[in-house]
Protein backbone atom coordinates (compact mmCIF):
# COMPACT_ATOMS: atom_id res chain seq x y z
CA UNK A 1 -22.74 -43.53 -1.93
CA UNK A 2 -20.75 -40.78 -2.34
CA UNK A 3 -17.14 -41.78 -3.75
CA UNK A 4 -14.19 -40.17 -1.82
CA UNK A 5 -11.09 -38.63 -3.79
CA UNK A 6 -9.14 -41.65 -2.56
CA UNK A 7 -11.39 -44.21 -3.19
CA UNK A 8 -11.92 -43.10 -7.19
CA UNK A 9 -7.98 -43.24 -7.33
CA UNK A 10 -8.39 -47.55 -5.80
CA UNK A 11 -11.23 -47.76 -8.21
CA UNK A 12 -9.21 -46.16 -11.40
CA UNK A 13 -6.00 -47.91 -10.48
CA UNK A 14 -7.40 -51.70 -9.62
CA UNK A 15 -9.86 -51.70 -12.45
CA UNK A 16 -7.80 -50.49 -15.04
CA UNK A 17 -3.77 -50.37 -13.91
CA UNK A 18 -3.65 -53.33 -12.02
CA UNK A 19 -6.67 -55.20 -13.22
CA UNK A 20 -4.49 -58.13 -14.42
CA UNK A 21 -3.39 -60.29 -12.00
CA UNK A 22 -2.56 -63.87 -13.19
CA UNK A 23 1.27 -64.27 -14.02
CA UNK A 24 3.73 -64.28 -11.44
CA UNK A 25 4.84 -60.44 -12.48
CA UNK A 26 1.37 -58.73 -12.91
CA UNK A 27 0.75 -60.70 -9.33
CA UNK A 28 4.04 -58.62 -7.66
CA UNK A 29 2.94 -55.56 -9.47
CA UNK A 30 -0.33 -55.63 -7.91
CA UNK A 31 0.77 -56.43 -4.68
CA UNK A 32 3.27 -53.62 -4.16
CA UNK A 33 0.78 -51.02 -4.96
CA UNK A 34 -2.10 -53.06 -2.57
CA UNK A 35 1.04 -52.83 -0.20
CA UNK A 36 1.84 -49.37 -0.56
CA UNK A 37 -2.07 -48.64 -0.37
CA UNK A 38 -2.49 -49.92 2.71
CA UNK A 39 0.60 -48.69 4.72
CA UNK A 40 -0.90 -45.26 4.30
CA UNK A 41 -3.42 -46.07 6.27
CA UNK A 42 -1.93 -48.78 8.59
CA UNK A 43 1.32 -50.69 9.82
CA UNK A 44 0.45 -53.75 10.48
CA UNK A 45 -0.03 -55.32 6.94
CA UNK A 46 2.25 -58.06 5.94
CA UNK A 47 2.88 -60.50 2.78
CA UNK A 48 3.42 -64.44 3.01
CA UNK A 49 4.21 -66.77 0.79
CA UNK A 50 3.71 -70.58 0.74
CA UNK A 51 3.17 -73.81 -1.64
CA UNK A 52 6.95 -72.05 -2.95
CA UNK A 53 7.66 -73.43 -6.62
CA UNK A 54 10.81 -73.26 -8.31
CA UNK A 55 9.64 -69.79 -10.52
CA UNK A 56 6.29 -69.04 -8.35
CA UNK A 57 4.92 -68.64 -5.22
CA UNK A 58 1.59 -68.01 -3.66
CA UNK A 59 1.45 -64.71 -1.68
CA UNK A 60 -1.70 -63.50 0.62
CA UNK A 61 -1.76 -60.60 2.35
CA UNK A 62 -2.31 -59.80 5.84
CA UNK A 63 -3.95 -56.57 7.67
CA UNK A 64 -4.20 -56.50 11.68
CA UNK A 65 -3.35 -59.96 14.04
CA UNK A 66 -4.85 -63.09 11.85
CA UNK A 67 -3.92 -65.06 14.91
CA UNK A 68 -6.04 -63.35 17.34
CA UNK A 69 -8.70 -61.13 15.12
CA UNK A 70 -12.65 -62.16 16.28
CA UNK A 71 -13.46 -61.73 12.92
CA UNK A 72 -11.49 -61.92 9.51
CA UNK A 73 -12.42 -60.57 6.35
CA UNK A 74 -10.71 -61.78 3.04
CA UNK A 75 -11.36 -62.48 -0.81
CA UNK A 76 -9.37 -63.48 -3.64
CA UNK A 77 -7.55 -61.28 -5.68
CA UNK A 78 -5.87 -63.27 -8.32
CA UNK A 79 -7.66 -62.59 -11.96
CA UNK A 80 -9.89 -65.53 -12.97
CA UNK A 81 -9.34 -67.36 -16.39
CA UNK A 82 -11.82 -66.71 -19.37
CA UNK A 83 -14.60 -69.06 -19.98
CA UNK A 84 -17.99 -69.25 -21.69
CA UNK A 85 -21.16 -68.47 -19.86
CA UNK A 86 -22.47 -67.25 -16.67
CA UNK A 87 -20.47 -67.78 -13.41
CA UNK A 88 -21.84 -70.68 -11.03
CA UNK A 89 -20.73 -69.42 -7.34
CA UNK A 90 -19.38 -72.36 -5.22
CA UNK A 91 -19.57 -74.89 -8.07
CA UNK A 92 -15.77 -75.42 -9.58
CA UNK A 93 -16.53 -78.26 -11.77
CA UNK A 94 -18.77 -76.00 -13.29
CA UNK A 95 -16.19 -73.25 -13.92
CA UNK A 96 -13.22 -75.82 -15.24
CA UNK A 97 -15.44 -77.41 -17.52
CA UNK A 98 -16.84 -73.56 -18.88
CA UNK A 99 -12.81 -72.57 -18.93
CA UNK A 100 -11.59 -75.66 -20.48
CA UNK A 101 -15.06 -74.87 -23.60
CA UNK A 102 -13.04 -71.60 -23.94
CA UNK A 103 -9.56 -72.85 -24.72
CA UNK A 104 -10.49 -75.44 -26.59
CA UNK A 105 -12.91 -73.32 -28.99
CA UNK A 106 -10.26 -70.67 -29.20
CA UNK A 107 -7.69 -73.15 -29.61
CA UNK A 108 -9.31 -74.57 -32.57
CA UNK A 109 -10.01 -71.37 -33.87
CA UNK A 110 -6.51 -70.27 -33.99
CA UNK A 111 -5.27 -73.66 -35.64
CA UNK A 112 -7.76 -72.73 -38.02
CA UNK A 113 -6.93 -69.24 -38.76
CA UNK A 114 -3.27 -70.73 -39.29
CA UNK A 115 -4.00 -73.12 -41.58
CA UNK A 116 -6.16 -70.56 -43.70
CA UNK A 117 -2.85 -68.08 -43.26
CA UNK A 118 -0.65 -70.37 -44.38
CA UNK A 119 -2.97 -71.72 -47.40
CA UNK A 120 -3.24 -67.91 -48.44
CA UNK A 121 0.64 -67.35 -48.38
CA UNK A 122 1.45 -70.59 -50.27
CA UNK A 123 -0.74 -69.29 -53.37
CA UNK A 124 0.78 -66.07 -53.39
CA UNK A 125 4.27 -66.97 -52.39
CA UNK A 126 7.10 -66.55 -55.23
CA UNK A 127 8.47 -70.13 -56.37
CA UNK A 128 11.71 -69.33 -55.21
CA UNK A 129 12.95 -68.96 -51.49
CA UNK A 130 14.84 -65.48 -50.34
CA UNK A 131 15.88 -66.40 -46.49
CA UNK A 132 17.25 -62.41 -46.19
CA UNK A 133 14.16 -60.87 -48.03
CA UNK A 134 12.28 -58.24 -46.31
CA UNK A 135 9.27 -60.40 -47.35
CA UNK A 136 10.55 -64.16 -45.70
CA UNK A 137 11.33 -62.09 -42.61
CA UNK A 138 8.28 -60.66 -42.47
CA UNK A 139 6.58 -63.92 -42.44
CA UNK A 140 8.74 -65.55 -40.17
CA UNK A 141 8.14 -62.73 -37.73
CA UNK A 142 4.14 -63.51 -37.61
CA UNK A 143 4.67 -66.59 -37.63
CA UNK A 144 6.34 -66.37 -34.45
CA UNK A 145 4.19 -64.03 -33.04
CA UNK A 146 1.05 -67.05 -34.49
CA UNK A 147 3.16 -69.57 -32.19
CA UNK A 148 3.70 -67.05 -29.18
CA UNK A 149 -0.17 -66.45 -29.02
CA UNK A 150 -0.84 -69.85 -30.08
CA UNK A 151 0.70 -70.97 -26.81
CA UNK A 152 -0.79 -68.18 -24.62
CA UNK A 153 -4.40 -69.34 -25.82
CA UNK A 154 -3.36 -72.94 -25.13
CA UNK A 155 -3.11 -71.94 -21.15
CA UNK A 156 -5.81 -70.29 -20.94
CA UNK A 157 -6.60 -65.98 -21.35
CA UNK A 158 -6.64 -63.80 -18.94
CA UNK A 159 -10.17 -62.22 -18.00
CA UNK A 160 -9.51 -58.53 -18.65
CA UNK A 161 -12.49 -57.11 -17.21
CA UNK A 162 -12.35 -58.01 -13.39
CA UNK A 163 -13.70 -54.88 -12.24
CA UNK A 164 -17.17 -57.05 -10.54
CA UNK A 165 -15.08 -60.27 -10.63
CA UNK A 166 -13.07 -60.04 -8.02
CA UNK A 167 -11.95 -55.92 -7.84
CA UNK A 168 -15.27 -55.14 -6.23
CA UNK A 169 -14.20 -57.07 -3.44
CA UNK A 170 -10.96 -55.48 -2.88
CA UNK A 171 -12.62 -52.31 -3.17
CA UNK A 172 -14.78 -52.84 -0.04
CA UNK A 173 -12.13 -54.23 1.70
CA UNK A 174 -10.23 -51.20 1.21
CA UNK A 175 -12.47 -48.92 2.18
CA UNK A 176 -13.45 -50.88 5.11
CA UNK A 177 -9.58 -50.96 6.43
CA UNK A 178 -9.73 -47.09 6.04
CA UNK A 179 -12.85 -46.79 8.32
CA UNK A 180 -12.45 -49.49 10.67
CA UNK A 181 -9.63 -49.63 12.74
CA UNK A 182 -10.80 -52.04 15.61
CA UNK A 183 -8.11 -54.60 16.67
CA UNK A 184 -10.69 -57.71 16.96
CA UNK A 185 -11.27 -57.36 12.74
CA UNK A 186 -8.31 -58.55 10.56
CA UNK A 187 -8.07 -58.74 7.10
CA UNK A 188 -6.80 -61.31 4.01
CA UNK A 189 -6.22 -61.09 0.54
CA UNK A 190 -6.14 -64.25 -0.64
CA UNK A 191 -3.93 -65.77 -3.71
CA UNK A 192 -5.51 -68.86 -5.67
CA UNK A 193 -9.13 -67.94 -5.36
CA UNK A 194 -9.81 -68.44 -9.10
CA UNK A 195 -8.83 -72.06 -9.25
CA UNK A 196 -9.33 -73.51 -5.62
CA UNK A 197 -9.17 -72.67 -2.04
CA UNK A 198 -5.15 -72.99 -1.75
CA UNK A 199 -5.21 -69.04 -0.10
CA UNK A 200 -8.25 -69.25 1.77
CA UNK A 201 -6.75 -73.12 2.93
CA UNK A 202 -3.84 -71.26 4.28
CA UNK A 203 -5.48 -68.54 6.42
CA UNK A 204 -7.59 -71.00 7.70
CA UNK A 205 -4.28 -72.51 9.20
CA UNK A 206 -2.96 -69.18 10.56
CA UNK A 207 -6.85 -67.99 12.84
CA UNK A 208 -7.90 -68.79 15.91
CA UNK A 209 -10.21 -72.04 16.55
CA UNK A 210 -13.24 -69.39 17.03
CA UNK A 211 -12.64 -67.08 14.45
CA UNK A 212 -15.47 -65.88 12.50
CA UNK A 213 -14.11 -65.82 8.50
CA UNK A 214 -16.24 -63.45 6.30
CA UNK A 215 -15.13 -64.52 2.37
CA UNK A 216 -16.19 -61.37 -0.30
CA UNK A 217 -16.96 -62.55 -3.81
CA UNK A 218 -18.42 -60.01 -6.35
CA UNK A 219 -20.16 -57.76 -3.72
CA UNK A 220 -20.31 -54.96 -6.35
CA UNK A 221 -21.86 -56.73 -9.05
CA UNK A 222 -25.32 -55.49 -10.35
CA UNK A 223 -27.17 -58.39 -8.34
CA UNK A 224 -28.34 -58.75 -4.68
CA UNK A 225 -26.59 -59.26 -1.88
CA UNK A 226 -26.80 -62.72 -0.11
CA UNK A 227 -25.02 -63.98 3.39
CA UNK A 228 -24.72 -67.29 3.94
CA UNK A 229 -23.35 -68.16 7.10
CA UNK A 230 -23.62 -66.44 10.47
CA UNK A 231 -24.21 -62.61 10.87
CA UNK A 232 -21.37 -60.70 12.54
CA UNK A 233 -21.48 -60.11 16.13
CA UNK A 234 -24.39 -57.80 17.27
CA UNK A 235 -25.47 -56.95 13.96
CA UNK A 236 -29.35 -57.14 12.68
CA UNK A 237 -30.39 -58.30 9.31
CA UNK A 238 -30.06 -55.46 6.73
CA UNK A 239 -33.25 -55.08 4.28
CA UNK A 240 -30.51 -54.95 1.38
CA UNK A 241 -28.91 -58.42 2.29
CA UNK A 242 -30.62 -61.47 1.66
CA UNK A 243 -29.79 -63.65 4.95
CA UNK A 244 -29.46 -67.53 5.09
CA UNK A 245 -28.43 -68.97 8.30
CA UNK A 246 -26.12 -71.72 7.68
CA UNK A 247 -23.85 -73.87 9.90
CA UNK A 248 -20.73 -73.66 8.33
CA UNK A 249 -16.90 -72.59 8.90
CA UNK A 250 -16.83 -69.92 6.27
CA UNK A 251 -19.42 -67.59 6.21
CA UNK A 252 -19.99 -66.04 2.13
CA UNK A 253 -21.18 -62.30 1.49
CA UNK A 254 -21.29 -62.23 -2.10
CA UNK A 255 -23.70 -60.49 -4.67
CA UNK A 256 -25.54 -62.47 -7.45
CA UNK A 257 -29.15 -63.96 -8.77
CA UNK A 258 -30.39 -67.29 -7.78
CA UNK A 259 -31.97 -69.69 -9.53
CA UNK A 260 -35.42 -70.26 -7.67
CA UNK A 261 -35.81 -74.20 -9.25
CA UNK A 262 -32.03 -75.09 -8.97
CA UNK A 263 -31.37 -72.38 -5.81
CA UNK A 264 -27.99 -71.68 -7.90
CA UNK A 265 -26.47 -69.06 -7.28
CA UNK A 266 -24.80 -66.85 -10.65
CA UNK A 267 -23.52 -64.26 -12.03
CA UNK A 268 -24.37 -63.73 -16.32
CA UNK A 269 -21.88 -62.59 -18.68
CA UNK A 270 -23.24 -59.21 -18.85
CA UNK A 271 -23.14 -58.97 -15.00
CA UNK A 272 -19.67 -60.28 -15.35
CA UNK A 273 -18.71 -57.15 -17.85
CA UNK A 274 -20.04 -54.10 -15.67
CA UNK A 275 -18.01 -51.28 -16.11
CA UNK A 276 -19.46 -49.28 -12.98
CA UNK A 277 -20.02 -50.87 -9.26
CA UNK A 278 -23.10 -51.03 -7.45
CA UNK A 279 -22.23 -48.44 -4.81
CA UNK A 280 -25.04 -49.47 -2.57
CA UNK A 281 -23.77 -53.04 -2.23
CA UNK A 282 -20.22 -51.79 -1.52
CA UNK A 283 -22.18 -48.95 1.44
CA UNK A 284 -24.23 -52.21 2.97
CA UNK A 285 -21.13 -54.28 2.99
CA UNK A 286 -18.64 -52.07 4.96
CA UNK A 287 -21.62 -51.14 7.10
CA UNK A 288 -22.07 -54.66 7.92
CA UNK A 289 -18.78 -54.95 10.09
CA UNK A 290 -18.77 -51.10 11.48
């Protein structure tokens, strides 16, 4: 597929700019260019919050009538912690226990790397203590910069490379809002999608009893496409999406492998790390709901 001008400034933008989107600021940031983005194309986009802490608050985003759309399209946008190993789709004991490997071995790491540091300065260190020398305040200042990434590593990194994991999503969505404007499709982008279901909980709350909900995860990764649910309304099977008819409220469009002796469906690291998007799963996706 043939990128447009517009859609190479989304892809440059959300997979580099905005690619973080964890902490309550980076989350705002993102969401007033996603915001902005849409309202060029359309006026009926709107934010909501809920599960309101005393410093946070979960925000999706709305495009079109949730209450009375046919169908509803939606993914998560916020950035998912790192962790070791492939990604397991559908399997979240699977990704805390990988995440909580990471901080743990990186935790450990940087105790370790302190205690070295600190062995290392104690040998060389003169036998008497300056408090104003250029040298103590030197070493005070990495050691608070030790303490202030000490603490970051404790609660977890940030995945920096989200371009497949969960960008690719947005992407399509995007692209789809710019080419579809039929009142019976709405759209969601969904907060909390890295952890649990809190967004996707939410919408659910907010659609019609009928409502067909299509959830995007990783549809431009270098893997094939897979449906699992029901196909949209007077649509036929595509060749390039591997169809599974399954009774189910939520119906998943995602790309990855599969296991054939476990069925598992997954994504490996160096999926996980694409720098470019697999344009032809992003074409057969937003040709899906045309």
């Amino acid at each position: 597929m043939e990128q447009t001008e517009v859609f190479k400034d989304w892809l440059f933008r959300y997979q580099y700019v905005y690619r973080l989107r964890r902490t309550e600021k980076s989350k705002k940031r993102f969401l007033a260019a996603l915001v902005t983005d849409i309202a060029k194309m359309r006026e009926d986009v709107h934010v909501i919050e809920y599960d309101r802490q005393k410093k946070y608050a979960s925000r999706n985003v709305y495009v079109g009538d949730i209450k009375q759309a046919d169908q509803v399209i939606c993914t998560f946008y916020d950035t998912p912690p790192e962790s070791v190993g492939s990604y397991q789709l559908f399997n979240r004991k699977d990704q805390a226990k990988k995440t909580t490997v990471f901080i743990l071995a990186t935790t450990l790491l940087m105790i370790f790397l302190g205690v070295i540091g600190t062995l290392i300065y104690m040998r060389i260190s003169p036998d008497s203590f300056q408090f104003n020398s250029i040298r103590t305040l030197g070493i005070m200042a990495i050691y608070a910069g030790y303490f202030a990434l000490l603490g970051k590593i404790t609660k977890g990194l940030s995945n920096r490379k989200t371009l497949v994991r969960n960008t690719s999503s947005l992407l399509a969505m995007l692209k789809m809002i710019a080419e579809n404007k039929t009142k019976t499709v709405a759209y969601a982008f969904l907060d909390e999608g890295s952890y649990g279901s809190k967004g996707l909980d939410e919408l659910q709350k907010q659609v019609k009893r009928n409502s067909k909900i299509y959830y995007l995860d990783s549809v431009g990764a270098s893997a094939p496409l897979h449906l699992l649910g029901e196909m949209p309304k007077n649509k036929i099977v595509d060749e390039t999406i591997e169809y599974q008819a399954v009774d189910q409220t939520i119906n998943y469009l995602f790309s990855a492998r599969k296991d054939q002796e476990t069925a598992v469906f997954y994504l490996n690291p160096a999926d996980l790390k694409k720098k470019q998007l697999n344009m032809e799963n992003i074409t057969a996706v937003t040709n899906l709901f045309q």
